[in-house]
Protein backbone atom coordinates (compact mmCIF):
# COMPACT_ATOMS: atom_id res chain seq x y z
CA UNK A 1 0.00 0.00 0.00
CA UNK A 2 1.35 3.60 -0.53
CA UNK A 3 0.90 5.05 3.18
CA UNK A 4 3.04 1.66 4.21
CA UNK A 5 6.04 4.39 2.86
CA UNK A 6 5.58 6.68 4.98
CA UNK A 7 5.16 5.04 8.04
CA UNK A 8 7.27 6.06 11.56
CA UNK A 9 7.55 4.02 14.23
CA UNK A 10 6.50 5.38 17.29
CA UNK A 11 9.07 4.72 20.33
CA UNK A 12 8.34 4.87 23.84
CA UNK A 13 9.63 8.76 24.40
CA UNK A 14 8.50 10.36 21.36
CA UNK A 15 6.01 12.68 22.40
CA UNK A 16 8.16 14.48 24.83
CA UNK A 17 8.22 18.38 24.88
CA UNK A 18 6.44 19.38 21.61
CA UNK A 19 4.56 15.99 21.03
CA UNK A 20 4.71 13.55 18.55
CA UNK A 21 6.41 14.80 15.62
CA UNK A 22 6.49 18.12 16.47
CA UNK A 23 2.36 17.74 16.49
CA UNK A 24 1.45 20.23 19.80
CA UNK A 25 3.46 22.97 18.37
CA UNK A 26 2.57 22.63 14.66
CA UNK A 27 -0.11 24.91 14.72
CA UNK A 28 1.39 27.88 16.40
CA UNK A 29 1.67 31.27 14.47
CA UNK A 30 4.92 31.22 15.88
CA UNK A 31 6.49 27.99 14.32
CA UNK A 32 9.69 28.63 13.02
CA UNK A 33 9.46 28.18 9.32
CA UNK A 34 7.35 26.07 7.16
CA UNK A 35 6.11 22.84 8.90
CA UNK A 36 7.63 20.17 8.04
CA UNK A 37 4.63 18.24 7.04
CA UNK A 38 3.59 21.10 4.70
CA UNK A 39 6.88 20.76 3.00
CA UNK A 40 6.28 17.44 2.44
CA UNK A 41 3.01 18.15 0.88
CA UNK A 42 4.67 20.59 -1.23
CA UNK A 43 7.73 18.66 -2.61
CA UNK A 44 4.54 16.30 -3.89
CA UNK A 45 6.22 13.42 -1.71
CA UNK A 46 2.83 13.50 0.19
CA UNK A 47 -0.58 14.71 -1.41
CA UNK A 48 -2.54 15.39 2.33
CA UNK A 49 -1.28 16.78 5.56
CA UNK A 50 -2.25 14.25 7.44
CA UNK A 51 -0.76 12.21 10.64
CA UNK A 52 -2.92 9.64 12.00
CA UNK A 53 -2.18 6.59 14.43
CA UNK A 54 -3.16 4.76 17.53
CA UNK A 55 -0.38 4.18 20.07
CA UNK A 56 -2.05 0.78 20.99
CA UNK A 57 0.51 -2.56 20.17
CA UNK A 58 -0.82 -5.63 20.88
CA UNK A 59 1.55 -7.80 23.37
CA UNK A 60 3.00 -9.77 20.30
CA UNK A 61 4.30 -6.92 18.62
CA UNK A 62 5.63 -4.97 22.04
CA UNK A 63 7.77 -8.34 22.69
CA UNK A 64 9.54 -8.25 19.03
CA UNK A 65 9.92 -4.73 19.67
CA UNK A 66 11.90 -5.47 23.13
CA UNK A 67 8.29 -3.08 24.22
CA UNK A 68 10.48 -0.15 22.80
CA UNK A 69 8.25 0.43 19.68
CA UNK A 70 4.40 1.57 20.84
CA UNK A 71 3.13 1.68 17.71
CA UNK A 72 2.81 3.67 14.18
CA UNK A 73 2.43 6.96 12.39
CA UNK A 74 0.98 6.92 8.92
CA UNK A 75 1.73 10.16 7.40
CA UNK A 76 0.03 11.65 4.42
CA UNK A 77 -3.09 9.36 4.45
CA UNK A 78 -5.27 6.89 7.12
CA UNK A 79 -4.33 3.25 7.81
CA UNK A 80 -7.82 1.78 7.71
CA UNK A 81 -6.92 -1.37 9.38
CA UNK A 82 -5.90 0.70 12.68
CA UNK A 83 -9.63 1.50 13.61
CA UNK A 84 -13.18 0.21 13.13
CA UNK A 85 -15.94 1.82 13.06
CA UNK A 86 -16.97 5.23 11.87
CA UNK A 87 -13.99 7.83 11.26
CA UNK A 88 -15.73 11.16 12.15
CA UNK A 89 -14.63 14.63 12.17
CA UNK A 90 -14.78 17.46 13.69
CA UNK A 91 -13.56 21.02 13.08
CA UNK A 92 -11.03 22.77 14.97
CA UNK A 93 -12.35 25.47 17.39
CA UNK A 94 -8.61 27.33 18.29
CA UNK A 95 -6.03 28.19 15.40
CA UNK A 96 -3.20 27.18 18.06
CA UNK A 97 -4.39 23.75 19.74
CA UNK A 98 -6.36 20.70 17.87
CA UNK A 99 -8.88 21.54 20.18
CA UNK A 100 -12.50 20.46 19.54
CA UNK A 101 -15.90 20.66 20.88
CA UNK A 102 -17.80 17.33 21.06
CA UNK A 103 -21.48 16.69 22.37
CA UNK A 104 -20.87 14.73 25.09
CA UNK A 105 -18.23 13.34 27.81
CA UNK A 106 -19.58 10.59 30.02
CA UNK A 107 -17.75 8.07 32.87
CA UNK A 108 -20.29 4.56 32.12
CA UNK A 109 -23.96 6.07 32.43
CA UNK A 110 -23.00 8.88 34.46
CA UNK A 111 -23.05 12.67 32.15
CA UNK A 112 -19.68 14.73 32.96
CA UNK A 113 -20.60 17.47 29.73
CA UNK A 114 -23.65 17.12 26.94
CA UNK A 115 -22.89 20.49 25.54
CA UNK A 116 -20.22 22.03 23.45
CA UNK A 117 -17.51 19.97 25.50
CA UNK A 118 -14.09 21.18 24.34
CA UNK A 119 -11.51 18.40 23.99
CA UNK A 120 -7.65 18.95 23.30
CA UNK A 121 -5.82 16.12 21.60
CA UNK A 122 -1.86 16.36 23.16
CA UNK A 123 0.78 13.73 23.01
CA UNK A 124 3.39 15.58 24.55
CA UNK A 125 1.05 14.80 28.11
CA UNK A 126 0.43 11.08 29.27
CA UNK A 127 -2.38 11.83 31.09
CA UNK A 128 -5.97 12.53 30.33
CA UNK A 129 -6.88 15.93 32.44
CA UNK A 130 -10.63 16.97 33.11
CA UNK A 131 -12.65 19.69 34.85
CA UNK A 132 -11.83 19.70 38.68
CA UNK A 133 -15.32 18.74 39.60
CA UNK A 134 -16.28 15.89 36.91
CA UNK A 135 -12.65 14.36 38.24
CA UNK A 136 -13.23 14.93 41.53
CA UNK A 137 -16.61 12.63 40.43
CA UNK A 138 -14.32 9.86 38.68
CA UNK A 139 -12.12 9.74 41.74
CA UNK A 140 -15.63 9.61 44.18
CA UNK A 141 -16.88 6.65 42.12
CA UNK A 142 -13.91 5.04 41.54
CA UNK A 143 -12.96 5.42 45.31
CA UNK A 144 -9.41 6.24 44.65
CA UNK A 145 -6.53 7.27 47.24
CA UNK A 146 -4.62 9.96 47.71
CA UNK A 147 -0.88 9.28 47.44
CA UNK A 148 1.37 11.60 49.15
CA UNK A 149 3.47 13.87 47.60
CA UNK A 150 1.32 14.02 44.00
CA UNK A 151 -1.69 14.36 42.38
CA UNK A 152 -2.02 10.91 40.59
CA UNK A 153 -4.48 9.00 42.51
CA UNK A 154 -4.46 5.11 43.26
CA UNK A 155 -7.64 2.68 42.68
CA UNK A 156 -7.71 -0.69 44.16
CA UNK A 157 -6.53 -3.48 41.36
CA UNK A 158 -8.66 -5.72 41.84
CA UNK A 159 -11.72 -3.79 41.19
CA UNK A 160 -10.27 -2.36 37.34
CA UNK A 161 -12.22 -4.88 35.68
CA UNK A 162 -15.30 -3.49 36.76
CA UNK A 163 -14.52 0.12 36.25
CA UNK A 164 -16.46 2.15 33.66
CA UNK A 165 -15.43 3.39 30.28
CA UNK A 166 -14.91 7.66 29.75
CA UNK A 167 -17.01 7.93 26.83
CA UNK A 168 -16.86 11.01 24.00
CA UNK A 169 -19.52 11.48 21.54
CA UNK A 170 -18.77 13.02 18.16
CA UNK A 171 -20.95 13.56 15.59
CA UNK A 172 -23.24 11.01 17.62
CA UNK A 173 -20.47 8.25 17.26
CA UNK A 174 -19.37 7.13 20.89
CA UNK A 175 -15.58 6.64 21.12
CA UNK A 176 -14.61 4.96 24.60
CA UNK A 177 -11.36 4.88 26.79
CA UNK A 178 -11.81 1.48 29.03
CA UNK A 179 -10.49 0.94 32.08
CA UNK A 180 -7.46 -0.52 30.81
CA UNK A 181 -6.12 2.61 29.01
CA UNK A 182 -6.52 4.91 31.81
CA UNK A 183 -4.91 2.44 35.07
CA UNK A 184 -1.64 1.92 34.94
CA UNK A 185 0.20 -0.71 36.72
CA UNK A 186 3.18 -0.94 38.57
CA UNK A 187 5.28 -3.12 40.77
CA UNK A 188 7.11 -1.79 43.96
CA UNK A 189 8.61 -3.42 46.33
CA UNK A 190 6.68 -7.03 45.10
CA UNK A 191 3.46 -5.07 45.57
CA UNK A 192 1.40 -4.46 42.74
CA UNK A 193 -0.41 -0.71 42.07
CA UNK A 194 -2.79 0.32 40.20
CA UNK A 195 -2.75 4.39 39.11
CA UNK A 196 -5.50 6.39 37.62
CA UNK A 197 -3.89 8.45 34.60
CA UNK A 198 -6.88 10.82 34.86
CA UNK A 199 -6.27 13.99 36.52
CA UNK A 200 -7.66 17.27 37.42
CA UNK A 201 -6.29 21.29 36.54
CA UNK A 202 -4.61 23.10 39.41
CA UNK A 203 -6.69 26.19 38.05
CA UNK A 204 -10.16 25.73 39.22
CA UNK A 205 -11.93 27.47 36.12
CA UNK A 206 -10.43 25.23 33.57
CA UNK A 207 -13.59 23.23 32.00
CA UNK A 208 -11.69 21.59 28.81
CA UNK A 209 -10.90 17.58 28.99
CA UNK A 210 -7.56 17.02 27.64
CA UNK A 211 -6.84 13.90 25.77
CA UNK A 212 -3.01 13.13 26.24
CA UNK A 213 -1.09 10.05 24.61
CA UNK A 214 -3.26 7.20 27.55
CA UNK A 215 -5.78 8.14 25.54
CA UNK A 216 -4.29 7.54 21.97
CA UNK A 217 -4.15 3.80 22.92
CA UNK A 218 -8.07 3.40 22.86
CA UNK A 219 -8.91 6.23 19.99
CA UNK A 220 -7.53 6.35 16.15
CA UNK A 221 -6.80 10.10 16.18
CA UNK A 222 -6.02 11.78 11.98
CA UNK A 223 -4.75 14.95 12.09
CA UNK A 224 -5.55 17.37 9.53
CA UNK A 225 -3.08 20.03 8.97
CA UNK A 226 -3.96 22.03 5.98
CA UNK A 227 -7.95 21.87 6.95
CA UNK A 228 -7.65 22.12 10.75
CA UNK A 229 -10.20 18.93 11.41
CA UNK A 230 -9.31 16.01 13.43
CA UNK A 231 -10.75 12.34 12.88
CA UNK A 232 -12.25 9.94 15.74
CA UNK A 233 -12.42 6.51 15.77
CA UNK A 234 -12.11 3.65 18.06
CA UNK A 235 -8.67 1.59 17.25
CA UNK A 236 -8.63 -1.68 16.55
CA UNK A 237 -7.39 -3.99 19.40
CA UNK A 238 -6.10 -6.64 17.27
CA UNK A 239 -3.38 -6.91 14.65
């Protein structure tokens, strides 16, 4: 297939600082020079400027990969085998962020937002960051711990499996983070712990979700440079 070309591995690291591929700084009026994706696009070695990829690997492939590699770019086009589903799209709302507004953001049955809830795709941020009150409601259901010193809460591990999914709805096409893509686990000391990678803003007015690279596991995320849209869909699990 063409895209195959132009595919980058994603390694564990590479959204550091200014995201993956440069992609949370990309759309800043103050971007020094032409982005390199619209150079691309203009030496005809691409014909979209487009990124799109899911950082889910299934176990298989993070063993050959010595669980360096965490999983691919496509750029210029959309690897169709990497979600399933609708793709839907969405317009950007701020000429600086791929910021969004969706119609709703829901934890199982429970409603955190059903109106013009803005959502920021960022890979340069592992975690996925919410309104302090609709957190502070994910933390109350989930009954999760303080732990000392930081603001990463723990959940009891043997209860994951019955956690529920943070839901988004697009376009009226649900796209779900399950439990397993926002715990992570950990080892210490022989002890096993189980973190919640959802977190709340130390500013108290902040009401925007943020969508960092926990939650690019679950969702196929396409990036649309030249129009300013982004894509949705739910990534496949298997490969």
């Amino acid at each position: 297939k063409q895209w195959y070309q132009r595919r980058v591995a994603i390694t564990a690291g590479s959204g550091k600082v200014d995201g993956i591929m440069g992609l949370d700084v990309m759309l800043h009026s103050n971007h020094t020079g032409t982005p390199w994706i619209t150079q691309l696009r203009t030496q005809k070695i691409i014909s979209e400027e487009i990124l799109s990829f899911s950082l889910y690997m299934p176990p298989n492939v993070l063993a050959k990969a010595g669980a360096i590699k965490v999983g691919d770019l496509v750029i210029g086009s959309i690897d169709y085998s990497r979600y399933h589903g609708d793709l839907t799209w969405k317009k950007l709302i701020n000429p600086t962020k791929w910021s969004v507004f969706v119609e709703r953001v829901a934890f199982g049955s429970e409603s955190l937002c059903s109106e013009e809830c803005e959502v920021e795709l960022s890979t340069d941020n592992p975690l996925i960051v919410g309104p302090n009150s609709k957190v502070a409601a994910i933390y109350d259901k989930l009954q999760a711990q303080d732990i000392p010193g930081v603001t990463i809460k723990t959940v009891n591990c043997q209860d994951v499996a019955t956690f529920p999914e943070l839901k988004f709805t697009v376009n009226d096409v649900t796209v779900s983070i399950p439990p397993r893509d926002y715990i992570t686990e950990a080892t210490v000391g022989g002890i096993k712990f189980c973190y919640l990678s959802i977190t709340c803003y130390e500013r108290e007015q902040e009401e925007r979700w943020i969508l960092g690279s926990m939650a690019h596991h679950s969702l196929y995320i396409v990036y649309h440079m030249s129009q300013r849209y982004v894509g949705f869909a739910q990534a496949t699990r298997t490969m």
